[in-house]
C-alpha atoms as a PDB file:
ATOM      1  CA  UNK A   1       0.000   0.000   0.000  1.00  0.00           C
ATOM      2  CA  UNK A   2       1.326   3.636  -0.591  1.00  0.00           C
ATOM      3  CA  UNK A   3       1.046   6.139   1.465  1.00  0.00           C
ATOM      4  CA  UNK A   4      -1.065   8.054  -0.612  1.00  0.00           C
ATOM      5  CA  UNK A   5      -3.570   5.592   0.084  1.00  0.00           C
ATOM      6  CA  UNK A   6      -4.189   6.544   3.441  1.00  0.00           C
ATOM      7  CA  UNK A   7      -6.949   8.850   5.059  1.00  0.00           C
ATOM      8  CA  UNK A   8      -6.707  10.330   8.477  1.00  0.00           C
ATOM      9  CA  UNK A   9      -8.835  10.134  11.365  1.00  0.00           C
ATOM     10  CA  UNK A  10      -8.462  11.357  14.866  1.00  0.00           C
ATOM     11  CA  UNK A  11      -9.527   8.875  18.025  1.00  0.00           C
ATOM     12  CA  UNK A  12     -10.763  11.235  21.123  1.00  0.00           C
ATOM     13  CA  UNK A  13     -11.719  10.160  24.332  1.00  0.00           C
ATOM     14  CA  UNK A  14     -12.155  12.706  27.326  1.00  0.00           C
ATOM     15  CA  UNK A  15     -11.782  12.442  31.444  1.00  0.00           C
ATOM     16  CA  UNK A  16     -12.881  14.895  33.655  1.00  0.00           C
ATOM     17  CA  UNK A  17      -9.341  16.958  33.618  1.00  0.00           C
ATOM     18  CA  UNK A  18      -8.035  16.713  30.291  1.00  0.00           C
ATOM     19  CA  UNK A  19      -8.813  15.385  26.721  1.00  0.00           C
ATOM     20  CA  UNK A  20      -6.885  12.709  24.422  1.00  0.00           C
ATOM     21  CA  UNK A  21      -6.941  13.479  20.328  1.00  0.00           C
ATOM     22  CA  UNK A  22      -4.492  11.149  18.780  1.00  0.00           C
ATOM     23  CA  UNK A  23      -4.250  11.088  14.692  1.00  0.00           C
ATOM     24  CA  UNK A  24      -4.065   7.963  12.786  1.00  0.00           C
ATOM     25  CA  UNK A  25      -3.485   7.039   8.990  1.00  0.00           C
ATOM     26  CA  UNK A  26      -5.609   4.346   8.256  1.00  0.00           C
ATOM     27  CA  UNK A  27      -6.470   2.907   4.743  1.00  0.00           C
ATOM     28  CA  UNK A  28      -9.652   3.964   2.917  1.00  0.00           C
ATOM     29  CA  UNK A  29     -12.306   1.093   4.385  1.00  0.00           C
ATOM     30  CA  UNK A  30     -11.260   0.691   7.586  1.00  0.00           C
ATOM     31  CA  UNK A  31     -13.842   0.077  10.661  1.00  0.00           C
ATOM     32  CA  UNK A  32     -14.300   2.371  13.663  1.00  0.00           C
ATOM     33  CA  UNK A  33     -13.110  -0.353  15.542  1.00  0.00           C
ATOM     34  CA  UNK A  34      -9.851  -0.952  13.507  1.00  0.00           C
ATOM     35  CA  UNK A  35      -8.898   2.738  13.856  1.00  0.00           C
ATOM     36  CA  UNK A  36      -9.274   2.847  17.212  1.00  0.00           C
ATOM     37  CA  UNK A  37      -7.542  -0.247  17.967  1.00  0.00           C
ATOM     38  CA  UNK A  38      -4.369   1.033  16.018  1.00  0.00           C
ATOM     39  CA  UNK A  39      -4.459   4.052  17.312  1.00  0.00           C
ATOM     40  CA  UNK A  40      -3.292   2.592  20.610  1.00  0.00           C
ATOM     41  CA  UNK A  41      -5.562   3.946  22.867  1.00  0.00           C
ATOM     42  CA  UNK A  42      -6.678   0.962  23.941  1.00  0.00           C
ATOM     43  CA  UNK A  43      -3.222  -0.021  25.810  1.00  0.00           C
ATOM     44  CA  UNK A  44      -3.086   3.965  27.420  1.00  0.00           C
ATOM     45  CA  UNK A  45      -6.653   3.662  28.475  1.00  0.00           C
ATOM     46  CA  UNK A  46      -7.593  -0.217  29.760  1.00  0.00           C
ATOM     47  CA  UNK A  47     -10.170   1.086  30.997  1.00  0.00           C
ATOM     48  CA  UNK A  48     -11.852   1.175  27.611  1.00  0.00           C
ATOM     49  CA  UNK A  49     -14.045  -1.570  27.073  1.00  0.00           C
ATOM     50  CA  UNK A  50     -15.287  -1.345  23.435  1.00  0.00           C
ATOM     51  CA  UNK A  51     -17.816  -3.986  24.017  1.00  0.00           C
ATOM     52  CA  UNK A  52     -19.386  -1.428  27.094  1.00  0.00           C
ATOM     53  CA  UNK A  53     -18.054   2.392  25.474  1.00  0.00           C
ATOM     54  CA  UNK A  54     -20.458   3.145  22.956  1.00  0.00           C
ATOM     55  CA  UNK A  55     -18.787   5.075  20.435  1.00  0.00           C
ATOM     56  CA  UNK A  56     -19.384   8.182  17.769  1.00  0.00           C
ATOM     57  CA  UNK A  57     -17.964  10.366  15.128  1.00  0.00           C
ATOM     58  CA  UNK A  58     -18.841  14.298  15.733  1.00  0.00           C
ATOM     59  CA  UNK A  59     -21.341  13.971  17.904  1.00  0.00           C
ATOM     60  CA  UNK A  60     -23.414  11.117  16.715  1.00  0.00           C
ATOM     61  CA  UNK A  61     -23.139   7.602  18.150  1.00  0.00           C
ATOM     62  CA  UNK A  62     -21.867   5.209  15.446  1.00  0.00           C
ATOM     63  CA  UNK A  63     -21.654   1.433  15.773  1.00  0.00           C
ATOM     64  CA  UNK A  64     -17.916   0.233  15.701  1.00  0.00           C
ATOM     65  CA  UNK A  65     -18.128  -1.650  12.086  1.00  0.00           C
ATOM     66  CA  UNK A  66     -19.114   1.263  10.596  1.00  0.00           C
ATOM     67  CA  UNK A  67     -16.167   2.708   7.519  1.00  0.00           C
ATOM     68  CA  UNK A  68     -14.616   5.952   8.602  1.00  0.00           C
ATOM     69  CA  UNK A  69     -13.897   8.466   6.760  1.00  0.00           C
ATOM     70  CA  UNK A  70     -11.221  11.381   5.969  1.00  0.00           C
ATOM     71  CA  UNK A  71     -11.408  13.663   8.785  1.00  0.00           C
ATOM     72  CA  UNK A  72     -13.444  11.706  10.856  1.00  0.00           C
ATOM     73  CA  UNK A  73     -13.226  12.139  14.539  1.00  0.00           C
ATOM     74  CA  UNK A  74     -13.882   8.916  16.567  1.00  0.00           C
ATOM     75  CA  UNK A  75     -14.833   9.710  19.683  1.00  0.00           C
ATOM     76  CA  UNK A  76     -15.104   7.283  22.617  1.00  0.00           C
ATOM     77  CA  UNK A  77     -17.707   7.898  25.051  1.00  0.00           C
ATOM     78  CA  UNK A  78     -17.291   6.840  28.777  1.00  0.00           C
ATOM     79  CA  UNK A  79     -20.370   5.352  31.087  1.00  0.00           C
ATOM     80  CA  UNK A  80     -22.264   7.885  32.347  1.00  0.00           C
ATOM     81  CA  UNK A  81     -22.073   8.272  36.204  1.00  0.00           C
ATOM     82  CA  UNK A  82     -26.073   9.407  37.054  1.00  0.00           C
ATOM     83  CA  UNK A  83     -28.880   9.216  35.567  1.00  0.00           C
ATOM     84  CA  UNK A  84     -29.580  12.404  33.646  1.00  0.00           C
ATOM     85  CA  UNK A  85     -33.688  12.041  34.399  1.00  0.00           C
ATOM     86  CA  UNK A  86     -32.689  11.413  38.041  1.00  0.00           C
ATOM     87  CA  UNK A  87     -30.631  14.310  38.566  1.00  0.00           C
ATOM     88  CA  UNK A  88     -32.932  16.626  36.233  1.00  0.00           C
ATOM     89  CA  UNK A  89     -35.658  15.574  38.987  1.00  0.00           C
ATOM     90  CA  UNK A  90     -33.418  16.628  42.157  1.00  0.00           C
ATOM     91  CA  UNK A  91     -32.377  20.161  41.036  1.00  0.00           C
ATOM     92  CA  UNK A  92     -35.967  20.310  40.248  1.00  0.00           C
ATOM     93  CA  UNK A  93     -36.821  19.600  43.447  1.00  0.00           C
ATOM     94  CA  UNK A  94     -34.328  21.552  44.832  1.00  0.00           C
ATOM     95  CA  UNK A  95     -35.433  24.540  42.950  1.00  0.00           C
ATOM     96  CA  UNK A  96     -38.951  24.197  44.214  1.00  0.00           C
ATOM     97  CA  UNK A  97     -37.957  24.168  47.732  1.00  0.00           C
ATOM     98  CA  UNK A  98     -36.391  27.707  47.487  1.00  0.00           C
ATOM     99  CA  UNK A  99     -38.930  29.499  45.957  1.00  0.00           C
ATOM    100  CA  UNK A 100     -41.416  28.283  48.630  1.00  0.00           C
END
């Protein structure tokens, strides 16, 4: 394969104090999942369970056999710590008791 065959994609995945964007050249047909395992964030992170992460590209949650494509960012979600409803309901709450 020649180089020029390659497209780039960046691999993101965030913690609460900082944020990981690593570039990879990958060849035009390559999985989500490929991409992500070369870019080696699998061995910085084990904490990144692909069968449990869901995953997306800009925003939108993408299933890991999906192609990428040139300029994609794959982004690697973690597990979300509350329920959103559940704390949506407690600040309401809360709010209700101060205006009374």
């Amino acid at each position: 394969m020649v180089e020029g065959d390659l497209i780039q994609v960046e691999v993101a995945y965030a913690l609460p104090a900082e944020q990981w964007i690593l570039k990879v050249d990958v060849a035009p047909g390559t999985t989500i999942r490929a991409a992500i395992e070369r870019s080696g964030i699998l061995a910085r992170f084990p904490e990144i369970d692909l069968s449990r992460n869901k995953v997306g590209c800009w925003g939108h949650l993408a299933a890991l056999d999906d192609v990428v494509r040139s300029g994609d960012r794959i982004e690697i979600y973690r597990p979300l710590i509350a329920d959103p409803k559940e704390v949506r309901r407690r600040r309401a709450s809360q709010g209700k008791m101060r205006s009374q």
